[in-house]
C-alpha atoms as a PDB file:
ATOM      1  CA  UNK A   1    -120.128  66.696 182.912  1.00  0.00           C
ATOM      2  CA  UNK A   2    -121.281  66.882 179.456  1.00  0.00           C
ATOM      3  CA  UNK A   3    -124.697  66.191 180.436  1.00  0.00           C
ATOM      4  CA  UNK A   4    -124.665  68.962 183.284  1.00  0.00           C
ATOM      5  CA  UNK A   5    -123.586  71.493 180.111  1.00  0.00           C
ATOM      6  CA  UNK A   6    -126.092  70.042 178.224  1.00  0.00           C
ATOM      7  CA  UNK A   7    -128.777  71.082 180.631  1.00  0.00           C
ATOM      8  CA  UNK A   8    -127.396  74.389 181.116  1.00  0.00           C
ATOM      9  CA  UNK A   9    -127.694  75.351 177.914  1.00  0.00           C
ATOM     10  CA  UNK A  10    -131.538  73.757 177.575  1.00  0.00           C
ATOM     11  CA  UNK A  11    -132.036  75.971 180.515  1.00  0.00           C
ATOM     12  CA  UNK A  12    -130.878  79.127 179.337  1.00  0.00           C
ATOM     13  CA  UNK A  13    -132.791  78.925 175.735  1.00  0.00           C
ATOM     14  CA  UNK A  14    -135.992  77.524 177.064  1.00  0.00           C
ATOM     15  CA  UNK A  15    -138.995  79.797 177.418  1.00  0.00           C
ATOM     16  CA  UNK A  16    -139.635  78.502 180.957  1.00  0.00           C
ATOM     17  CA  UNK A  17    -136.361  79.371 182.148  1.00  0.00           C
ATOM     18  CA  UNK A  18    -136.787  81.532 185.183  1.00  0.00           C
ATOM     19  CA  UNK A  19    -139.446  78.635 186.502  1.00  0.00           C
ATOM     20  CA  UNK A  20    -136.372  76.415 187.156  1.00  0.00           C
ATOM     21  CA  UNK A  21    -134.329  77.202 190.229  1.00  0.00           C
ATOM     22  CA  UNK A  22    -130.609  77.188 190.407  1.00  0.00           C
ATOM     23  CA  UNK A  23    -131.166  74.555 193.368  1.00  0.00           C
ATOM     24  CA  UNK A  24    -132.963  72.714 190.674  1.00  0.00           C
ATOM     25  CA  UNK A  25    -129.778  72.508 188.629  1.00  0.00           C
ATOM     26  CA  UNK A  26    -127.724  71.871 191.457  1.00  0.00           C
ATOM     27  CA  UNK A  27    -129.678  68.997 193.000  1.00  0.00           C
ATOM     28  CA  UNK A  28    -130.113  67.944 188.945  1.00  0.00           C
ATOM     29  CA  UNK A  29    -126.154  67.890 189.113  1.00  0.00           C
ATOM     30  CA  UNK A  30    -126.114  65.584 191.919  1.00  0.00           C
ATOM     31  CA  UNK A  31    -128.200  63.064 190.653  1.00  0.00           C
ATOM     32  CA  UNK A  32    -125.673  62.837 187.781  1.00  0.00           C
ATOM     33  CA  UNK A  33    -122.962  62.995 189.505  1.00  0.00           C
ATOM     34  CA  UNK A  34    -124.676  59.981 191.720  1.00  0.00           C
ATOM     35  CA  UNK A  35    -125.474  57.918 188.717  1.00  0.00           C
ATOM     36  CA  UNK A  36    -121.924  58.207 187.286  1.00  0.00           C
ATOM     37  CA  UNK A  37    -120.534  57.108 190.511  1.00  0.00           C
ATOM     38  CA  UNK A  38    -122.474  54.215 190.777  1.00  0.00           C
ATOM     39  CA  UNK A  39    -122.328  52.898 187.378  1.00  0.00           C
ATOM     40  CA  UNK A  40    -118.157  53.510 187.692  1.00  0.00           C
ATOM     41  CA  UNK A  41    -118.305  50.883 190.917  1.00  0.00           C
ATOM     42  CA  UNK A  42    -120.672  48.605 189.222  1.00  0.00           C
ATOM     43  CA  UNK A  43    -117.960  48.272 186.257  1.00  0.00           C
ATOM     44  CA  UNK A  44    -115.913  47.758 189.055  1.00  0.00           C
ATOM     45  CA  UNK A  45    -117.760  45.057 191.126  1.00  0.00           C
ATOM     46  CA  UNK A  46    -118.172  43.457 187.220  1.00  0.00           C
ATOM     47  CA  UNK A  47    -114.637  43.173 186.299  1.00  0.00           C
ATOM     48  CA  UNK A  48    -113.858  42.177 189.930  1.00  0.00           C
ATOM     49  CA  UNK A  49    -116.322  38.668 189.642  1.00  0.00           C
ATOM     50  CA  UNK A  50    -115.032  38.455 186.038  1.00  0.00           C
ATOM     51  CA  UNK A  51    -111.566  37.560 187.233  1.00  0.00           C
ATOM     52  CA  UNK A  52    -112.827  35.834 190.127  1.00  0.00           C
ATOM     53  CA  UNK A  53    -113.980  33.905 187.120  1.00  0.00           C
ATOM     54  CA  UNK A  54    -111.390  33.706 185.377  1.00  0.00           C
ATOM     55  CA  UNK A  55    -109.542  32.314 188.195  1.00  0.00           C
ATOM     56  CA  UNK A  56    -112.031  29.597 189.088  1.00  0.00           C
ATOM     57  CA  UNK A  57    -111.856  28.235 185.273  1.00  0.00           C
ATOM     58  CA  UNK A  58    -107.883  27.932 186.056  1.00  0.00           C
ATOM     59  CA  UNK A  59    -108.540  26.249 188.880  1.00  0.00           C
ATOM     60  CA  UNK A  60    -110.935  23.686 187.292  1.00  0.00           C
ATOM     61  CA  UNK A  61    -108.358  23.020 184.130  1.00  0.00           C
ATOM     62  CA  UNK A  62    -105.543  22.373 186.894  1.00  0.00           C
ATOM     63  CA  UNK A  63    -108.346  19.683 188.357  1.00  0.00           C
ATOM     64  CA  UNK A  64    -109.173  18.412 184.871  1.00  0.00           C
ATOM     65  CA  UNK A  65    -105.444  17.931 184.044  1.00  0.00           C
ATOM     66  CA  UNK A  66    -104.893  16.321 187.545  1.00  0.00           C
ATOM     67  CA  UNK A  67    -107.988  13.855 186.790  1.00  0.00           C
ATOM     68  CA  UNK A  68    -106.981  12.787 183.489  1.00  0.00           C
ATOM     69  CA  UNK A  69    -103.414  11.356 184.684  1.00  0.00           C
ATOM     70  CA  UNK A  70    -104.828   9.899 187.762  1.00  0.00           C
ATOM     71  CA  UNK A  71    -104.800   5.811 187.540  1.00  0.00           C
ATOM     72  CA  UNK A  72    -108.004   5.441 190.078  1.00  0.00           C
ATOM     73  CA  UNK A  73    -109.042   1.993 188.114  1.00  0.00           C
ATOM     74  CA  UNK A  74    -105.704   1.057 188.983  1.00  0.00           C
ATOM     75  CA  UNK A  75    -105.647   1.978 192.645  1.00  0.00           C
ATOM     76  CA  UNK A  76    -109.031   0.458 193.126  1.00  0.00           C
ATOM     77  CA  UNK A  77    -108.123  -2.718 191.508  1.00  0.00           C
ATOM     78  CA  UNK A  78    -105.625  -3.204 194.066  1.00  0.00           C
ATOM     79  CA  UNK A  79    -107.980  -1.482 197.296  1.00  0.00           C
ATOM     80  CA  UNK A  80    -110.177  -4.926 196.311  1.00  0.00           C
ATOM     81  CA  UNK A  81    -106.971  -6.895 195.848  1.00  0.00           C
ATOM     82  CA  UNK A  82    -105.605  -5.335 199.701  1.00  0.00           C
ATOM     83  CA  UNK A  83    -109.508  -6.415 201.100  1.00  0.00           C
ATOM     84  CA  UNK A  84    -109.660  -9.868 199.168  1.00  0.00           C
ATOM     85  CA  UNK A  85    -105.709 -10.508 200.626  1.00  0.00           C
ATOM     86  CA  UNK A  86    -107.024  -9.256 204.272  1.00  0.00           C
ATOM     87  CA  UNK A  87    -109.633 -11.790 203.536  1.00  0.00           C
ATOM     88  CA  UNK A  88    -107.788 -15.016 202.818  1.00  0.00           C
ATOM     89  CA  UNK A  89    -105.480 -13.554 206.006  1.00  0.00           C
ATOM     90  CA  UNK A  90    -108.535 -14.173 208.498  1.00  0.00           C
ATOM     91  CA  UNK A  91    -109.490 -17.556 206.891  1.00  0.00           C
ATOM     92  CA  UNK A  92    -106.090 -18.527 207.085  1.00  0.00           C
ATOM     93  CA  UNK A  93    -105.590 -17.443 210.683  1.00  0.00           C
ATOM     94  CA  UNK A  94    -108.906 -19.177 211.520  1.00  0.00           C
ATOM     95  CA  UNK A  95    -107.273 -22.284 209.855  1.00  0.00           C
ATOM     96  CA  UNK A  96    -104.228 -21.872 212.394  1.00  0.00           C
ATOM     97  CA  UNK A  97    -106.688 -21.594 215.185  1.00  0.00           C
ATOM     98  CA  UNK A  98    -108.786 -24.499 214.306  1.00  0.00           C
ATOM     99  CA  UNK A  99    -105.397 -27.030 212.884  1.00  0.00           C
ATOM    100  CA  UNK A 100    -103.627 -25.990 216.638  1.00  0.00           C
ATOM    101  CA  UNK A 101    -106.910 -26.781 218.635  1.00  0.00           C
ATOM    102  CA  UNK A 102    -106.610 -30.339 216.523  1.00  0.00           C
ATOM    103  CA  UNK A 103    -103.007 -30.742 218.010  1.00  0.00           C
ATOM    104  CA  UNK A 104    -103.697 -29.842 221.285  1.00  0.00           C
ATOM    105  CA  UNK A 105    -106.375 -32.986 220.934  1.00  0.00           C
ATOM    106  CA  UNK A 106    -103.923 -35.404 219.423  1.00  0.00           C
ATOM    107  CA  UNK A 107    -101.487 -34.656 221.878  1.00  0.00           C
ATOM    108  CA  UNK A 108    -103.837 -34.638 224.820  1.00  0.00           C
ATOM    109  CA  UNK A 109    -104.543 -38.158 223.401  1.00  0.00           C
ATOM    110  CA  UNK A 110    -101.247 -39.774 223.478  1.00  0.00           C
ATOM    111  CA  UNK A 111    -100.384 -38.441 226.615  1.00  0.00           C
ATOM    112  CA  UNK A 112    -102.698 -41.277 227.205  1.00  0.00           C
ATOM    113  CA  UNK A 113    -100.476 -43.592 226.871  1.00  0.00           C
ATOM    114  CA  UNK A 114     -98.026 -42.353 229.616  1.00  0.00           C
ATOM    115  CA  UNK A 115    -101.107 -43.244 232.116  1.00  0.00           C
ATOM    116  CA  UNK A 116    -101.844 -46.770 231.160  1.00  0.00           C
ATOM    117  CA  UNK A 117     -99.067 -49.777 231.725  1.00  0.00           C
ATOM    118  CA  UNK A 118    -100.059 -51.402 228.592  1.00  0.00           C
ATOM    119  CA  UNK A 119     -98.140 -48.117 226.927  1.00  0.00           C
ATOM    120  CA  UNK A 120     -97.201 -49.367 223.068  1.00  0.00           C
ATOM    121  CA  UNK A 121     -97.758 -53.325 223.603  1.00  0.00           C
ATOM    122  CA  UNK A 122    -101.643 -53.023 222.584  1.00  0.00           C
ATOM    123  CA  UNK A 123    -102.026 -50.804 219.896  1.00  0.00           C
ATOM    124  CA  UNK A 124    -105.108 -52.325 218.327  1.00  0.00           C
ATOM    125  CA  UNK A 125    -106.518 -51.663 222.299  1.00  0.00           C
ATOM    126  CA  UNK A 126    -110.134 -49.743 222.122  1.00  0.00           C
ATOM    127  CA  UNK A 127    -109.582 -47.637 224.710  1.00  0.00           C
ATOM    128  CA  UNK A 128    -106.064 -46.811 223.024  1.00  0.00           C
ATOM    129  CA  UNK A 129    -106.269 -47.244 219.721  1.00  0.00           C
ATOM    130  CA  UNK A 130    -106.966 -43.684 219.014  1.00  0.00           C
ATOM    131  CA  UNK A 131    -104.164 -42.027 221.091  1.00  0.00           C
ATOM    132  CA  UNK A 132    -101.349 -44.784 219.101  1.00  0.00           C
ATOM    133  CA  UNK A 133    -103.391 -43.187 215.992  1.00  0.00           C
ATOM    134  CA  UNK A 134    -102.636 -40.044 216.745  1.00  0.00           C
ATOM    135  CA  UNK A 135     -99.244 -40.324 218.232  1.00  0.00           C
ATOM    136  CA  UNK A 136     -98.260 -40.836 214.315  1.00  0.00           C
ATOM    137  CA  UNK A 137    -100.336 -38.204 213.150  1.00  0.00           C
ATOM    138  CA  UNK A 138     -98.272 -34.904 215.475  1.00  0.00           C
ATOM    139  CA  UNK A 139     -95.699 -34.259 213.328  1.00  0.00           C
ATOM    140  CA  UNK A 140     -97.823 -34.180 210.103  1.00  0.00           C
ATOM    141  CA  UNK A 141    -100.196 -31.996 211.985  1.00  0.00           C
ATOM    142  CA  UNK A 142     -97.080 -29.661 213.012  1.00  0.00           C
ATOM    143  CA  UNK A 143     -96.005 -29.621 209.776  1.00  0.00           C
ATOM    144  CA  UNK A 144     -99.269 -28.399 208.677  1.00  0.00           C
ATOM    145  CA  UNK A 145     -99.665 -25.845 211.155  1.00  0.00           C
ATOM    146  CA  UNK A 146     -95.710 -24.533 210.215  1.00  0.00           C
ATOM    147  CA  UNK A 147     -97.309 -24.401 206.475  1.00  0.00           C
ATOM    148  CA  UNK A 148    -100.642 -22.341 207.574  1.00  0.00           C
ATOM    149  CA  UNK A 149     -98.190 -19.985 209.464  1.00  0.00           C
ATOM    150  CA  UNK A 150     -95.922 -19.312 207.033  1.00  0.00           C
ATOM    151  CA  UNK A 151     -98.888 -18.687 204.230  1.00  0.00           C
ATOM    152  CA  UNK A 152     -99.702 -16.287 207.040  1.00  0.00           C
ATOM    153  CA  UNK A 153     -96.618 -14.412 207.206  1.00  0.00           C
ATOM    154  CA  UNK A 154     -96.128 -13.890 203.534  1.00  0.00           C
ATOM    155  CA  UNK A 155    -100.191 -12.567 203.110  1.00  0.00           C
ATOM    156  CA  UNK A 156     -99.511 -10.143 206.096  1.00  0.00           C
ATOM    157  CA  UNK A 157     -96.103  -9.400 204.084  1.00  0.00           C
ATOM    158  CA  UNK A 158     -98.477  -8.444 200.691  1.00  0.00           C
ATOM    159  CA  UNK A 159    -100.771  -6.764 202.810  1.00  0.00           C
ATOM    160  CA  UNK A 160     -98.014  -4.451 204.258  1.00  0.00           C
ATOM    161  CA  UNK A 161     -96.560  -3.451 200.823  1.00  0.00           C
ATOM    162  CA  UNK A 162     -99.843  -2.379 199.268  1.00  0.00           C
ATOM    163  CA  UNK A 163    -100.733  -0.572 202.311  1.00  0.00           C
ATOM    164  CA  UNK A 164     -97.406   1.603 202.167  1.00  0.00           C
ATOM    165  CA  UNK A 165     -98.847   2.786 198.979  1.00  0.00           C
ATOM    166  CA  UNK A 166    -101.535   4.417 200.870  1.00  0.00           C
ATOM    167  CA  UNK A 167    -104.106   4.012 198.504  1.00  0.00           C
ATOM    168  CA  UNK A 168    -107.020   5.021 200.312  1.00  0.00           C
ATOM    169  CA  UNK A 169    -105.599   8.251 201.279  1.00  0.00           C
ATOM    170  CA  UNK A 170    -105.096   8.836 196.907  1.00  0.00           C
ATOM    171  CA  UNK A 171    -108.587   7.790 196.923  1.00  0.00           C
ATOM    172  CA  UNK A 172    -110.023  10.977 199.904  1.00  0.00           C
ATOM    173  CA  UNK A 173    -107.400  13.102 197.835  1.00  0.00           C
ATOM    174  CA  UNK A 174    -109.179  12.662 194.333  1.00  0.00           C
ATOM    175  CA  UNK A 175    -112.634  12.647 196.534  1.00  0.00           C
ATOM    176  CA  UNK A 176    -111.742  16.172 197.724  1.00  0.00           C
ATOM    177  CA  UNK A 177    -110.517  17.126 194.036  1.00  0.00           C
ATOM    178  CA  UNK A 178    -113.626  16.213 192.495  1.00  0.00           C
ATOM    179  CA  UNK A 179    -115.505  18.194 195.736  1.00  0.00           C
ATOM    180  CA  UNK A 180    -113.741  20.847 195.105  1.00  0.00           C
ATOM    181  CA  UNK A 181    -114.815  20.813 191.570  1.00  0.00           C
ATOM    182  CA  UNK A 182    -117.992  20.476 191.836  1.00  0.00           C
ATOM    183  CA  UNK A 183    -118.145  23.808 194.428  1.00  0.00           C
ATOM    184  CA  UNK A 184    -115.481  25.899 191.829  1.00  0.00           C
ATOM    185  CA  UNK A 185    -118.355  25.276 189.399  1.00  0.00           C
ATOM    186  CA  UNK A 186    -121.214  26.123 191.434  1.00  0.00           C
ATOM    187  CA  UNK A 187    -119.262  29.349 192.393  1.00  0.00           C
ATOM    188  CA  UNK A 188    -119.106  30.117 188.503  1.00  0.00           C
ATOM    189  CA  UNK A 189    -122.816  29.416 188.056  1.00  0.00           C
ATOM    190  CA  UNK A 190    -123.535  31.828 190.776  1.00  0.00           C
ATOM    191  CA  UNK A 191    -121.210  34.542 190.030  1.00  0.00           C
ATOM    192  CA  UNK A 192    -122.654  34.613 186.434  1.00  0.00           C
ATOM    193  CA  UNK A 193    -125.949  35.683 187.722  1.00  0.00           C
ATOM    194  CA  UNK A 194    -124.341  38.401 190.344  1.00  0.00           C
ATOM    195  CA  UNK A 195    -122.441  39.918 186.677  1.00  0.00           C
ATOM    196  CA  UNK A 196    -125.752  39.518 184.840  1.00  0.00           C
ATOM    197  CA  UNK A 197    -127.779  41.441 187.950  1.00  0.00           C
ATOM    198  CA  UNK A 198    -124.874  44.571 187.663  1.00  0.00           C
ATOM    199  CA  UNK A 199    -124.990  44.785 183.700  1.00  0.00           C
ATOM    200  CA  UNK A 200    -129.001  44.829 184.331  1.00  0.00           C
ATOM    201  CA  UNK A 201    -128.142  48.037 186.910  1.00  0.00           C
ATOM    202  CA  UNK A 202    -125.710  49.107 184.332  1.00  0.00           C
ATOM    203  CA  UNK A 203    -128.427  49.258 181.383  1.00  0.00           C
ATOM    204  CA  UNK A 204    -131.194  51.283 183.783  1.00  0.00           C
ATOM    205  CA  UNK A 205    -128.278  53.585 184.860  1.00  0.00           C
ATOM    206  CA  UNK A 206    -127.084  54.451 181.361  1.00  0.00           C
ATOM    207  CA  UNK A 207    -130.881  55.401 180.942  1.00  0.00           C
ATOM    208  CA  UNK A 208    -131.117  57.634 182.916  1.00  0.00           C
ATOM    209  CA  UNK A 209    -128.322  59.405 181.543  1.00  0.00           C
ATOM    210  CA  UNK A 210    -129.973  59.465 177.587  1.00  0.00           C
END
């Protein structure tokens, strides 16, 4: 408005006044009146990315603060304990296999015995000798096989309780933090260059006005 009144009055004490039209003011007016409403939306659009801003930084100290109390060297100590345990669990089943495979031989072997009608008189017999060797060695081999199984039960036990504490899924969740980060900062970088582009708009606007 002030500018408008400014012009006016140039107009009416210059020496060239009649050579400027009143459609030259008007259209003069409009131009200012243009400028003035673009340069009140660009404030606008500014403030608007500033708190968009603003709100991203909050975002990111939440993160931060989240990060700092998270125990990750903790839960990936025990993610390698959980695959060493699920380790030893397929050796030790593979032990099962291979010590039940040996008592299916030994027994095969003194069942020997039931066929020939020497039975226990020869034990020192070569075609014997082996199946009165093994008749000895079952229950040891049972025993060992009860052990194995048992080993088994408690490893599947350890596995179980560290897998209730559903550490890979803590893991994806501070994965997804850290993504989310990483694109809250990018956003920032970005956004800083959209509010330096509107103050450069600004600064050519507000020239126009001098």
């Amino acid at each position: 408005r002030s500018q408008y009144q400014e012009l006016r009055i140039q107009l009416a004490t210059s020496p060239e006044r009649d050579a400027v039209t009143i459609q030259d003011v008007s259209n003069q007016k409009d131009l200012i009146s243009n400028i003035l409403k673009s340069l009140s939306q660009l404030k606008k659009d500014s403030k608007k990315l500033e708190c968009e801003i603003e709100e991203s930084d909050g975002k990111i100290n939440k993160i931060e603060s989240v990060k700092s109390e998270f125990p990750l060297s903790q839960i990936k100590e025990s993610l390698l304990a959980l695959r060493n345990i699920k380790t030893e669990l397929l050796k030790l089943d593979h032990e099962i296999d291979r010590q039940k495979t040996v008592l299916k031989n030994q027994q095969r072997s003194v069942k020997k015995l039931e066929d020939v009608p020497c039975g226990d008189r020869f034990p020192s017999c070569k075609f014997i000798k082996d199946s009165h060797k093994n008749k000895f060695k079952i229950e040891d081999q049972k025993d060992l096989i009860s052990l194995l199984s048992s080993q088994a039960r408690d490893t599947k036990k350890r596995i179980k309780s560290l897998e209730s504490q559903n550490h890979e899924e803590k893991i994806q969740r501070y994965d997804d933090l850290i993504n989310k980060e990483s694109e809250l900062r990018v956003s920032i970088s970005s956004t800083r260059v959209s509010i330096h582009e509107i103050c450069s708009e600004i600064s050519e606007l507000e020239k126009k006005l001098e």
